[in-house]
Structure formats: C-alpha cells, structure tokens
C-alpha atoms as a PDB file:
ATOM      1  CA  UNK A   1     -15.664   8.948  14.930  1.00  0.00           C
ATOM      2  CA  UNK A   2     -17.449   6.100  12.839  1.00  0.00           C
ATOM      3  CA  UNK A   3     -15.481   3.984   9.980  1.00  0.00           C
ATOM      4  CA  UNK A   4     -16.736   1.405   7.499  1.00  0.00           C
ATOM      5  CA  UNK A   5     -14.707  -1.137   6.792  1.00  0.00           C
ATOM      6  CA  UNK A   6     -14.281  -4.443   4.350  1.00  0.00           C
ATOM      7  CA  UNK A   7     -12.550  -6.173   7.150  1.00  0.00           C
ATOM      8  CA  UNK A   8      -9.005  -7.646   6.146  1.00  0.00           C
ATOM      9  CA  UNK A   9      -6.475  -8.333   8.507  1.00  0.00           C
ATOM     10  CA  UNK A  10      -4.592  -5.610  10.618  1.00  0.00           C
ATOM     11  CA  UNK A  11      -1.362  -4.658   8.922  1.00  0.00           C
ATOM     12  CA  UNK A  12       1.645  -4.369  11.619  1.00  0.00           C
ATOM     13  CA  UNK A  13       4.148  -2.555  11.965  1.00  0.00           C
ATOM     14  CA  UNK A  14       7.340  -3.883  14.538  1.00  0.00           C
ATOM     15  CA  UNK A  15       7.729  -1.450  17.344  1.00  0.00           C
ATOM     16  CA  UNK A  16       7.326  -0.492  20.882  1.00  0.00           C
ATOM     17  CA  UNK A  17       4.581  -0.765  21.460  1.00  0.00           C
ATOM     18  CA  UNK A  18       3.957  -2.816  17.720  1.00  0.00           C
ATOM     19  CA  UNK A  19       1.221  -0.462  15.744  1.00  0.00           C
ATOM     20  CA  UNK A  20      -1.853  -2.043  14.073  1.00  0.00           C
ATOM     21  CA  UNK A  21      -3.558  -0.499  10.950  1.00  0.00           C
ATOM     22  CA  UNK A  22      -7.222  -0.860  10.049  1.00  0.00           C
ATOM     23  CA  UNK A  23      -8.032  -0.347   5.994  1.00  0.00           C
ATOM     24  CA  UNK A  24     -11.315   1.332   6.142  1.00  0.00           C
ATOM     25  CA  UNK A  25     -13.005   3.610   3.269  1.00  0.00           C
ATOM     26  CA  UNK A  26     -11.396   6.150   4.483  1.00  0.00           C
ATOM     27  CA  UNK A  27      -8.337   4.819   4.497  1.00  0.00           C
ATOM     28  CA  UNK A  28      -5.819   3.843   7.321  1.00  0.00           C
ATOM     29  CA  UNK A  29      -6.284   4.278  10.686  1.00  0.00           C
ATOM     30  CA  UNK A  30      -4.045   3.563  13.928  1.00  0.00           C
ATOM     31  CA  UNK A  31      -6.366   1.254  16.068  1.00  0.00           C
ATOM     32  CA  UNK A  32      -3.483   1.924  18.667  1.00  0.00           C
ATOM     33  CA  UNK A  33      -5.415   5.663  19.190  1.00  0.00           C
ATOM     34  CA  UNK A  34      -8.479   3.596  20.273  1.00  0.00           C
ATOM     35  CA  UNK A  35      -6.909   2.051  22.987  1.00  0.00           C
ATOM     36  CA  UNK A  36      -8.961   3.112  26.329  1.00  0.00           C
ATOM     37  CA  UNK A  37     -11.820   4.057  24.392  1.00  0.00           C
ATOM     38  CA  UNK A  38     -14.832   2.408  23.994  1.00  0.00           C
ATOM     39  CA  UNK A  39     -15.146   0.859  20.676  1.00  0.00           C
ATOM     40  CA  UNK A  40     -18.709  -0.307  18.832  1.00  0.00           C
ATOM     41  CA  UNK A  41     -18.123  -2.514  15.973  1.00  0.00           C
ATOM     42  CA  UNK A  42     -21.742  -3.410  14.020  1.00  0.00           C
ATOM     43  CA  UNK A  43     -21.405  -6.141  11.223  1.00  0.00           C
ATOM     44  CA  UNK A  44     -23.961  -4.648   8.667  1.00  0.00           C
ATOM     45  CA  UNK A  45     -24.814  -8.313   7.450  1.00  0.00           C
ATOM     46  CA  UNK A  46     -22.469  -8.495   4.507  1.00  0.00           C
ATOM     47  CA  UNK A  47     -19.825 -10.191   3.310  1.00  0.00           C
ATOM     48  CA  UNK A  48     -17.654 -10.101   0.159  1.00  0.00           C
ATOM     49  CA  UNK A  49     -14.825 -12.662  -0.861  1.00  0.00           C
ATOM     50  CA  UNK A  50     -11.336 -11.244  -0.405  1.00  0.00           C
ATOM     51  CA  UNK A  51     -10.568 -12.674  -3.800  1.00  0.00           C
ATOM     52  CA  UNK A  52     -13.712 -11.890  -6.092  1.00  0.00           C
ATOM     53  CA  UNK A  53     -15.629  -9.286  -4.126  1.00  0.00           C
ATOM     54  CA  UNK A  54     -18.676 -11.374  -5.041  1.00  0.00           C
ATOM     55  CA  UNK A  55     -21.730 -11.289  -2.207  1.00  0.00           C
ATOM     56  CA  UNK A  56     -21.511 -14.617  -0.001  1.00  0.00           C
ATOM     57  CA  UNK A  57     -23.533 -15.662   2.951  1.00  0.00           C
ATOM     58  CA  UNK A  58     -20.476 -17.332   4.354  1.00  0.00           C
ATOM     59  CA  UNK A  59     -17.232 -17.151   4.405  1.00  0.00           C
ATOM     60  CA  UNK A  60     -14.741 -19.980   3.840  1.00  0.00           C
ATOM     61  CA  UNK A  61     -11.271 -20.086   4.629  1.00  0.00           C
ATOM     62  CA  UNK A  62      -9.732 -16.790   5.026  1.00  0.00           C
ATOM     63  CA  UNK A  63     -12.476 -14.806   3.470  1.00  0.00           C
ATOM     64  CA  UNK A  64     -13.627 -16.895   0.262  1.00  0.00           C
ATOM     65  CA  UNK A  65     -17.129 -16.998  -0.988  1.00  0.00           C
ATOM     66  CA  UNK A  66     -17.366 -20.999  -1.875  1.00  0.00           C
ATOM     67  CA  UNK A  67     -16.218 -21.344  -5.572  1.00  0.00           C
ATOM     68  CA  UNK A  68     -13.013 -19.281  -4.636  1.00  0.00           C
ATOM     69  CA  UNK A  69     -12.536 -21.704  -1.530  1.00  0.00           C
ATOM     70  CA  UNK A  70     -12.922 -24.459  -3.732  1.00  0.00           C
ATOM     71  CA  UNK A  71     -10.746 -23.014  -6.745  1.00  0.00           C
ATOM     72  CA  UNK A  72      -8.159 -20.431  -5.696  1.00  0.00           C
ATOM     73  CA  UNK A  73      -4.625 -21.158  -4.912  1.00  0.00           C
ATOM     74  CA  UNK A  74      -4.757 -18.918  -1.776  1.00  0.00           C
ATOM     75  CA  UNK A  75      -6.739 -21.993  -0.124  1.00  0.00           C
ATOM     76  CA  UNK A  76      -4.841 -24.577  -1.213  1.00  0.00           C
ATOM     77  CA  UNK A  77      -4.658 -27.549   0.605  1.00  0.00           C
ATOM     78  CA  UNK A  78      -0.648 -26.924   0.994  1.00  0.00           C
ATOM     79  CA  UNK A  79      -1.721 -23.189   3.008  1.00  0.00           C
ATOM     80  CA  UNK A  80      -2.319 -25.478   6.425  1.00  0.00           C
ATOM     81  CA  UNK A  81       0.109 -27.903   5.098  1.00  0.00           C
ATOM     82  CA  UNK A  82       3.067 -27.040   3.409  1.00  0.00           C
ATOM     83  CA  UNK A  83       4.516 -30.679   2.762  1.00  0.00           C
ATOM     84  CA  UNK A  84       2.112 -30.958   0.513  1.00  0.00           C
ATOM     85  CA  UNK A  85       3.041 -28.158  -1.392  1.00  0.00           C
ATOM     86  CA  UNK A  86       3.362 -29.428  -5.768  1.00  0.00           C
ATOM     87  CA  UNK A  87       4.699 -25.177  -6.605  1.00  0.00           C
ATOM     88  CA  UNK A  88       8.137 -26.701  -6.858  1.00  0.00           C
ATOM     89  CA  UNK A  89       7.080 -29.645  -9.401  1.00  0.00           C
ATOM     90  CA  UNK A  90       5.712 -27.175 -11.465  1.00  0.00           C
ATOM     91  CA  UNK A  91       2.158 -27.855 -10.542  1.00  0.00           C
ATOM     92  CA  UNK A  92      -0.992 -26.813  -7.914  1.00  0.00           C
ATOM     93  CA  UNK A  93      -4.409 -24.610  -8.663  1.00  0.00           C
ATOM     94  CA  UNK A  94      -2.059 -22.045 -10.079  1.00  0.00           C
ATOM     95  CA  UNK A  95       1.252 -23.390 -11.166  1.00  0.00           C
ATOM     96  CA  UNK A  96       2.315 -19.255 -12.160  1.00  0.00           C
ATOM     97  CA  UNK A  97       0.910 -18.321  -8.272  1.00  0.00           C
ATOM     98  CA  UNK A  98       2.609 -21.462  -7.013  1.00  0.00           C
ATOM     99  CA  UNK A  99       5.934 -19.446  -8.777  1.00  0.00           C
ATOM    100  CA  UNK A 100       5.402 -16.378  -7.233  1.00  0.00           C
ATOM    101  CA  UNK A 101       4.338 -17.145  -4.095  1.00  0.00           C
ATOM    102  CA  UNK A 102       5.579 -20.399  -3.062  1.00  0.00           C
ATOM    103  CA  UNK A 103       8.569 -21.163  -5.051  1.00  0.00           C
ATOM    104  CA  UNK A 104      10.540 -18.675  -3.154  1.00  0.00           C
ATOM    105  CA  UNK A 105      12.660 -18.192   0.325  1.00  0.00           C
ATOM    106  CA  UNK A 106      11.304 -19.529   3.309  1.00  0.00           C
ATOM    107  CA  UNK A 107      12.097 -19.402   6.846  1.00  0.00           C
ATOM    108  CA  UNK A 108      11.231 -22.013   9.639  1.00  0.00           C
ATOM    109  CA  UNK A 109      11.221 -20.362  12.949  1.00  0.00           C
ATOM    110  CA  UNK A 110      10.625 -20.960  16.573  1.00  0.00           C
ATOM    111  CA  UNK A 111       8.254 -18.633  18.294  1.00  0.00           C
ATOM    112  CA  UNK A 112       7.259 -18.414  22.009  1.00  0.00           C
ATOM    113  CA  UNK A 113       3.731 -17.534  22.545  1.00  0.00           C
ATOM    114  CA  UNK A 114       2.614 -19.275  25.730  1.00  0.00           C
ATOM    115  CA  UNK A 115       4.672 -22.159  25.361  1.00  0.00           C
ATOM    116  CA  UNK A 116       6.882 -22.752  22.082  1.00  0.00           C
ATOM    117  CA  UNK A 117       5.758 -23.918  18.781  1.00  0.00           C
ATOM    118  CA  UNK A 118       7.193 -23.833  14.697  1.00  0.00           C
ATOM    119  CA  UNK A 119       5.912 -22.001  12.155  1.00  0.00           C
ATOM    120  CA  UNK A 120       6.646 -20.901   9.130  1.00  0.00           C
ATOM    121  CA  UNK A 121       6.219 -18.184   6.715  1.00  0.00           C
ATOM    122  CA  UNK A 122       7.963 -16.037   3.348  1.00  0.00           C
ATOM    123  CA  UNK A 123      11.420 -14.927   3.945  1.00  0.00           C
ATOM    124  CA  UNK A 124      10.633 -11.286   4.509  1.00  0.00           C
ATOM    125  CA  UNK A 125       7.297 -11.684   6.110  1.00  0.00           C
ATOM    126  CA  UNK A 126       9.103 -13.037   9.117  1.00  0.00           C
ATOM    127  CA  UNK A 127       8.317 -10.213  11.276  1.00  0.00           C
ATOM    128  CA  UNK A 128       4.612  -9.800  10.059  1.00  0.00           C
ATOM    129  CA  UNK A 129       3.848 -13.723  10.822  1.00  0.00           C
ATOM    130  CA  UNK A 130       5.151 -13.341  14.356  1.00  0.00           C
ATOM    131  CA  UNK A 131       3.178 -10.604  15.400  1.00  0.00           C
ATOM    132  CA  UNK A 132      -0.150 -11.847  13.627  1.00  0.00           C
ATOM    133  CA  UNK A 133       0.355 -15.078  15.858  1.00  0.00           C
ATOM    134  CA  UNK A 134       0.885 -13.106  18.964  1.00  0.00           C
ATOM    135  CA  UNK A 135       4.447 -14.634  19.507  1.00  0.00           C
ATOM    136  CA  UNK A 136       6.882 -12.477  22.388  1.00  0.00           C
ATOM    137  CA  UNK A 137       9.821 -14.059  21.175  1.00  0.00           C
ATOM    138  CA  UNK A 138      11.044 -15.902  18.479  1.00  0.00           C
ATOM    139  CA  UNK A 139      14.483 -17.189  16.562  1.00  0.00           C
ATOM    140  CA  UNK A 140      14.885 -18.372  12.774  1.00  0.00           C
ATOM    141  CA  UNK A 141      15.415 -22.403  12.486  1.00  0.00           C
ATOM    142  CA  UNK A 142      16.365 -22.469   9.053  1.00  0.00           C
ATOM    143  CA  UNK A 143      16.346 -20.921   5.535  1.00  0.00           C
ATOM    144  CA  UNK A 144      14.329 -23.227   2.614  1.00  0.00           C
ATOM    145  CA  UNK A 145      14.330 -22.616  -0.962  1.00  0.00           C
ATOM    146  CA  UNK A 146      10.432 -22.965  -1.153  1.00  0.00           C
ATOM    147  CA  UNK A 147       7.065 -23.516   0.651  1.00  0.00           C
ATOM    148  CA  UNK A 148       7.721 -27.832  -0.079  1.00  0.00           C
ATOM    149  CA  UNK A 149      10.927 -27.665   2.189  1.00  0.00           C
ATOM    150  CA  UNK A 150       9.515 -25.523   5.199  1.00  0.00           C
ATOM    151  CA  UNK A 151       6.942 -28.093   5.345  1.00  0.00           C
ATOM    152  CA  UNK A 152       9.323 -31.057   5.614  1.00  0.00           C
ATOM    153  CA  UNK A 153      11.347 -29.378   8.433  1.00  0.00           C
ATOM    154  CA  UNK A 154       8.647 -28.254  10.259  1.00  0.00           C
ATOM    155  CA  UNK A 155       7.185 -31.654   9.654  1.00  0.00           C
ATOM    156  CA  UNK A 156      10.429 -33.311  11.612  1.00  0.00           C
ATOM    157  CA  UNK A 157      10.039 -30.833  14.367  1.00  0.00           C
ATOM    158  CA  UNK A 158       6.313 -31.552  15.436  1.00  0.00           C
ATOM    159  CA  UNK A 159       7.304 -35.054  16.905  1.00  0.00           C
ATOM    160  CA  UNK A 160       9.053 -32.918  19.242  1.00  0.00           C
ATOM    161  CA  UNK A 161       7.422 -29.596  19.815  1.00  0.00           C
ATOM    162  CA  UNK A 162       3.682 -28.241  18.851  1.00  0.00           C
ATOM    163  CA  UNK A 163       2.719 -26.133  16.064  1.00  0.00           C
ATOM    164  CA  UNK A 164      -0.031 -24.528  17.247  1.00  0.00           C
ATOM    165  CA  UNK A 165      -0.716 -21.435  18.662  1.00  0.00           C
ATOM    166  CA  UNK A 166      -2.813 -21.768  22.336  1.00  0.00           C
ATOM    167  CA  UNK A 167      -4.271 -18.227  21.712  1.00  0.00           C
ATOM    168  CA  UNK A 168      -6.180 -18.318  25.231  1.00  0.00           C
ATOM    169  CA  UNK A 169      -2.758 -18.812  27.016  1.00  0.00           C
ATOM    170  CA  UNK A 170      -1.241 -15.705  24.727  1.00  0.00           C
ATOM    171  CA  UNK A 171      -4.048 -13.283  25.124  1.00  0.00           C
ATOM    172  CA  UNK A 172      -3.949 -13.725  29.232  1.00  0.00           C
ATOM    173  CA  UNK A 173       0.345 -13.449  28.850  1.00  0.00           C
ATOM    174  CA  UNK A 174       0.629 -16.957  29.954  1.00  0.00           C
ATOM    175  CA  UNK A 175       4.312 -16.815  29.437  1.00  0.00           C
ATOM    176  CA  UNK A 176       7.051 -19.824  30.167  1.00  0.00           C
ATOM    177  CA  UNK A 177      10.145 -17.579  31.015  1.00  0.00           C
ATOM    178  CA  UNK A 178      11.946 -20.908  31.415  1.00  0.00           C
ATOM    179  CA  UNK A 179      12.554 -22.009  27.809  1.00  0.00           C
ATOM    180  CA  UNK A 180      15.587 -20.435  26.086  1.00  0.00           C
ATOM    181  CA  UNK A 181      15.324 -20.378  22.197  1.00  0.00           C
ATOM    182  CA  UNK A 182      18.659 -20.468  21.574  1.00  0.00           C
ATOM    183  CA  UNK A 183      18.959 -23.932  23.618  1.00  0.00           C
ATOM    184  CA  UNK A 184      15.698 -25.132  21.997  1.00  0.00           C
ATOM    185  CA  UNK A 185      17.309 -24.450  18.460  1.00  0.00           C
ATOM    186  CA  UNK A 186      20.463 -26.236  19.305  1.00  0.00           C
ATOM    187  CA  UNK A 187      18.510 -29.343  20.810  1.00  0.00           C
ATOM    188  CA  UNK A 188      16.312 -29.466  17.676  1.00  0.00           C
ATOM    189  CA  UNK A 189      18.840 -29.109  15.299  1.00  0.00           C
ATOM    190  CA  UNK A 190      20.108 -32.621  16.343  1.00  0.00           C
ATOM    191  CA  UNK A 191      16.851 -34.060  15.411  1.00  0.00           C
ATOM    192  CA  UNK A 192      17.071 -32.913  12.175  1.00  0.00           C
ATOM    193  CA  UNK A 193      18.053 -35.771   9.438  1.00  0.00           C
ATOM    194  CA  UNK A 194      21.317 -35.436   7.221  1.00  0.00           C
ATOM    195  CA  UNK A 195      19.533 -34.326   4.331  1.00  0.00           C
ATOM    196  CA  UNK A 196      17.562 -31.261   5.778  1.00  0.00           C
ATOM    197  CA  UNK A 197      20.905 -29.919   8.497  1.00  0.00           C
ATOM    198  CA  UNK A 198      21.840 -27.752   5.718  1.00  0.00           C
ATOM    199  CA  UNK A 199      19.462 -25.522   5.930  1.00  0.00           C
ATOM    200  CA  UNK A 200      19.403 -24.610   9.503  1.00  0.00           C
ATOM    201  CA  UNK A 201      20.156 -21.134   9.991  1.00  0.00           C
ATOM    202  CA  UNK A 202      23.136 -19.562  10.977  1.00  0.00           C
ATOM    203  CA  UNK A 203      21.150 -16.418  12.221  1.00  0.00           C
ATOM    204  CA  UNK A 204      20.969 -17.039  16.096  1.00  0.00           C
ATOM    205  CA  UNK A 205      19.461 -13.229  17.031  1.00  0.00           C
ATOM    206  CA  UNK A 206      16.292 -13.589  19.870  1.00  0.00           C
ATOM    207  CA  UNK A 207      13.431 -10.952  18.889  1.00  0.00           C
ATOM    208  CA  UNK A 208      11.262  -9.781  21.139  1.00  0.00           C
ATOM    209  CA  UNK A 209       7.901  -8.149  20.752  1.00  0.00           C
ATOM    210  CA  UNK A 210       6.066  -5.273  22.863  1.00  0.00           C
ATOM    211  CA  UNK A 211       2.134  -5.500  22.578  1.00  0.00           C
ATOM    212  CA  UNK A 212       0.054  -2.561  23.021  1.00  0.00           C
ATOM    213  CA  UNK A 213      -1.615  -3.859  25.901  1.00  0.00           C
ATOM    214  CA  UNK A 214      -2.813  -1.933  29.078  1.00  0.00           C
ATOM    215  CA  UNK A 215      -4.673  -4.734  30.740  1.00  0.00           C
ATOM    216  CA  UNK A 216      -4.332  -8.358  30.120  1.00  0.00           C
ATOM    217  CA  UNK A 217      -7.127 -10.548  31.120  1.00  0.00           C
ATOM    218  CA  UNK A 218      -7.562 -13.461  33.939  1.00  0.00           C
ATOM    219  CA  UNK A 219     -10.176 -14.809  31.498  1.00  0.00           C
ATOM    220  CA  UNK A 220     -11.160 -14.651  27.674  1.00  0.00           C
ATOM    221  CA  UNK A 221     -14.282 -14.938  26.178  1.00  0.00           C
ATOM    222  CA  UNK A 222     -14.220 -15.126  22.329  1.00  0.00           C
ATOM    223  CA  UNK A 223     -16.225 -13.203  20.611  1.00  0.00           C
ATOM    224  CA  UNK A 224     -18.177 -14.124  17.119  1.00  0.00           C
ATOM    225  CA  UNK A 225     -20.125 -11.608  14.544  1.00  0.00           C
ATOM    226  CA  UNK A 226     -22.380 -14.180  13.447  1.00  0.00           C
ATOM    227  CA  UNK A 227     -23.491 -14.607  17.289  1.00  0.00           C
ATOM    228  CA  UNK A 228     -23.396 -11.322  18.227  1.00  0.00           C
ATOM    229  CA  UNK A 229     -23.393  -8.985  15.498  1.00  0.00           C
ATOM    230  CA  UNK A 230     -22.895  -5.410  17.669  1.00  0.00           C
ATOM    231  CA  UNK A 231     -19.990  -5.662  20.163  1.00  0.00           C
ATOM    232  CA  UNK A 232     -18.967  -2.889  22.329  1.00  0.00           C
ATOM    233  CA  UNK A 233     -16.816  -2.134  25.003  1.00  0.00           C
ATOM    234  CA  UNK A 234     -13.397  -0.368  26.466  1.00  0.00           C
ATOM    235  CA  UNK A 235     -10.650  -1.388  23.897  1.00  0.00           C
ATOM    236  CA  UNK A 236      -7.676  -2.398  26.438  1.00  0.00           C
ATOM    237  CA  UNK A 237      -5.742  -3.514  24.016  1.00  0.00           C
ATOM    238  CA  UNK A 238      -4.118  -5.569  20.777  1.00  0.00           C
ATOM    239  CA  UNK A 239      -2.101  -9.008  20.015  1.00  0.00           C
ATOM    240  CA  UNK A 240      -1.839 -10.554  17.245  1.00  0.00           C
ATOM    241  CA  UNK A 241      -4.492  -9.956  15.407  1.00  0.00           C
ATOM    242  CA  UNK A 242      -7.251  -9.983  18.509  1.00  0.00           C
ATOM    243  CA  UNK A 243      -8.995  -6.810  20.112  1.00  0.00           C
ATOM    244  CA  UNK A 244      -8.768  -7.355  23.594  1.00  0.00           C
ATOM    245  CA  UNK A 245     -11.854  -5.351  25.487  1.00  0.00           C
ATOM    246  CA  UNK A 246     -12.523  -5.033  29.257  1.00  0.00           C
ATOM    247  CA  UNK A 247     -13.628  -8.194  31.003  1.00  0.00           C
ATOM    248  CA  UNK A 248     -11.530 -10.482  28.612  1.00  0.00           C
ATOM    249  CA  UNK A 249     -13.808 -10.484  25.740  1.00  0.00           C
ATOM    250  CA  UNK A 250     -11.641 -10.746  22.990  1.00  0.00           C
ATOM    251  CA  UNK A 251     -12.309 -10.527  19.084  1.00  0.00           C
ATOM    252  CA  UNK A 252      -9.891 -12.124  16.499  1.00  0.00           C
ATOM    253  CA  UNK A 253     -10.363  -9.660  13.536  1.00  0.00           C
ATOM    254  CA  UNK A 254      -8.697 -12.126  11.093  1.00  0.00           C
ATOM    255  CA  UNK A 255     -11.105 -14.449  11.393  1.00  0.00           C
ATOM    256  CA  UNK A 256     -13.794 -11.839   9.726  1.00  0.00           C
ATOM    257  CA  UNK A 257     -11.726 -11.420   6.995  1.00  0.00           C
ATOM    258  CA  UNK A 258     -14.650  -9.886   4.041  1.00  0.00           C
ATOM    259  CA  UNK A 259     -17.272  -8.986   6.616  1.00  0.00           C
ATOM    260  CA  UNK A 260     -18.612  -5.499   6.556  1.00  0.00           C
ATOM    261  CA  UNK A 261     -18.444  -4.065   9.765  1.00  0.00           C
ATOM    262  CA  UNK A 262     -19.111  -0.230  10.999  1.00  0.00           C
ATOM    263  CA  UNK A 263     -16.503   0.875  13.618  1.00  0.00           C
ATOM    264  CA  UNK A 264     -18.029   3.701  15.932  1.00  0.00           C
ATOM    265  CA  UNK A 265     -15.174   5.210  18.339  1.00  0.00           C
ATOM    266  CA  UNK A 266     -16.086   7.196  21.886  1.00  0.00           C
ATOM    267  CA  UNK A 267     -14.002   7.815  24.689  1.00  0.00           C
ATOM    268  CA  UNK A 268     -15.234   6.955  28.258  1.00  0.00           C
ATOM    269  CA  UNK A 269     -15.698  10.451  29.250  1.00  0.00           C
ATOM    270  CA  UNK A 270     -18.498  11.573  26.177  1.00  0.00           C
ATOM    271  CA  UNK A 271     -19.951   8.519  27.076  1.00  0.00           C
ATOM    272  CA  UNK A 272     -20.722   8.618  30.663  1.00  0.00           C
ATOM    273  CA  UNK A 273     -21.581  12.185  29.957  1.00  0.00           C
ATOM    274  CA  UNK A 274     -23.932  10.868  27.419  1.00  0.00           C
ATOM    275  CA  UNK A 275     -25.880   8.552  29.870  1.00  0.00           C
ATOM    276  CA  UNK A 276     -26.170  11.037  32.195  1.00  0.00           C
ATOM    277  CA  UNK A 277     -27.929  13.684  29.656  1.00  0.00           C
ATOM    278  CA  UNK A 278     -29.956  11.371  28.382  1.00  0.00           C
END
C-alpha cells in the first residue's frame, strides 16, 4: 500500500488503545493497522504552508512558509505564551481570529507524562491536547474565560511545577507512579492568589490514556526529514504524535507539519520474502 500525504498532524480519537488518523489524498487512514509492519516514509522535497499552500523551502512554526510566520495569528507570539495574549482587549494580528479562537473557554490542566507538568488548551479540545502531548494521566485545574487567563494561571503554577513535556522520558514510559493528581491539584490550588481561586475547577475526575504501543524503547533516537529524507523500519507503535519504530528511532510527525511525504506500507512477511527472491 503507498499514500501521499500533505503532512498535518494525526487526528485522535480517545480509546483503548487511542486511534490515530493520517489525512492523505486518499483520504483517512488508521495508522493503528500499520502497527508491526514495516513502514517507508520518503519526503519528496516539498513543502507547502498549512495556511497559504504557497511552495516554501522551510518551514516555520507549525508549518508556515515565512510571511505567514511573520503575519498570521496562528503564530502569534501569545501561541507559546498565552499571558501575552491582547484577543480579550480587542486586539492581536487578527482581532476577529483572536474572537473566535481565543476569546473563548479555556481549561488549565495537569497532565502526567513522565513527570507532571501544566498545560493548557480550548475547552473541548481537552482530550485532543492530552493525547498529542503523550500525557497517561491528567486532571482539569481550572476553567478561564479566555486564552489571557489560562496564561496567568499557568503562569503562577510554573514557580512550582514544569511546563514542559520531557518527550524522551514519555516515549521510553518513564512513568512516576508516585504523584497523585488529585493531591497535586489540592497543593497547587493553595498557591493560587485570591484573584485567580475562582476559577479552579470543581471537576476532580483522573483520565487515563492507553497508547497503541507494542514495544517501548530503552533508547530514542529522533528522527529528522531534512537529515534523512527516507526512513524505514517496523512501526511498533504511536504516542502523542511520534511514530515509534524498532530500535527506538522515533519520528514526531507534528513537527513536519506541510512536508510532502510518500508513505509505502509492507508487512514483515512480503518483505523477507522479497529479499529472499531477489
């Protein structure tokens, strides 16, 4: 089976095991089916911006050609940091975006992925944001009227705990079975100032997430298309938005957001019989 695809990141769906969908021309496909295969992906040497489609020789941000990088609200300063969000003044690149995108719900939330970190995201992307980041568990901190406030909690919480994501830890299942979410919550809520304790939510449900995994690495080697532009190798599995292959190499398809890539499937079997034939 061969695909082409304009790569954009793997749409999830919350499960167990959690499904991952690859657009390609010819539509969707269930990378989950790949699992155990061995998978050739060949990036043809092309890349269009996510926002304009126009040709670029590089891609900035997540999948802009320069000018949109530059000019679009998607890659806004206030993306990586949300206390600097101006939607709620009635400003930024795109004050109508700003409206629809950022002047809405938000929830803070406390994820574990190796160790535990804040995030945030759209109320009703919750789910989505957690799997992308590769999180096993996680608990909403509190509600926010818009993108401004999420920032200015989660600003207060990283003097206490980090809000990164140590993706080498989470692809090898480096897990801390010691921390409780529900005590972290409570412990962080009394950080919290006056002025921002309303918001904390009263939601206390733990989620948990099942990765379609068969083998999880000792090591990981990241991989890069403008390194290595053919990679191949036994697919043994997904999280977040990383292809995990045998011996820990490890691809993190969101990264090559507007590269044009051919996807070749094969399972083991065709292709030992096809070295020995030939």
């Amino acid at each position: 089976m061969q695909f082409k695809a304009h790569l954009k990141k793997m749409r999830v769906e919350n499960g167990t095991p959690i499904k991952y969908w690859l657009l390609t021309q010819k539509g969707e496909v269930l990378v989950n089916d790949f699992i155990g295969k061995n998978l050739m992906l060949e990036y043809t040497g092309v890349i269009n911006c996510v926002v304009c489609s126009r040709l670029t020789k590089k891609s900035f941000g997540n999948g802009s050609c320069y000018p949109c990088f530059i000019n679009a609200p998607e890659n806004s300063e206030c993306i990586i940091r949300p206390e600097l969000c101006l939607g709620h003044e009635g400003k930024g690149r795109d004050p109508v975006w700003e409206m629809e995108n950022h002047v809405v719900p938000h929830t803070v939330y406390l994820a574990l992925t190796s160790g535990i970190k804040v995030g945030i995201t759209r109320k009703g992307n919750e789910f989505t944001r957690w799997i992308d980041q590769g999180a096993w568990k996680s608990i909403k901190f509190a509600e926010v009227p818009d993108r401004y406030t999420s920032g200015i909690v989660e600003v207060e919480l990283k003097n206490y705990i980090s809000d990164k994501t140590h993706w080498q830890k989470m692809l090898k299942d480096d897990r801390n079975e010691e921390i409780n979410l529900l005590e972290a919550k409570d412990d962080l809520i009394s950080y919290l100032p006056d002025s921002l304790q309303d918001f904390v939510s009263d939601e206390d449900d733990i989620y948990e997430f099942h990765y379609p995994v068969e083998t999880y690495p000792t090591k990981v080697k990241s991989l890069n298309f403008d390194k290595t532009p053919t990679i191949e190798g036994k697919l043994e599995g997904i999280r977040g938005q990383y292809l995990i292959f045998e011996d820990g190499k490890v691809i993190n398809l969101r990264k090559f957001t507007g590269y044009n890539i051919c996807l070749t499937v094969q399972d083991s079997v065709a292709k030992t019989v096809q070295k020995t034939l030939f």
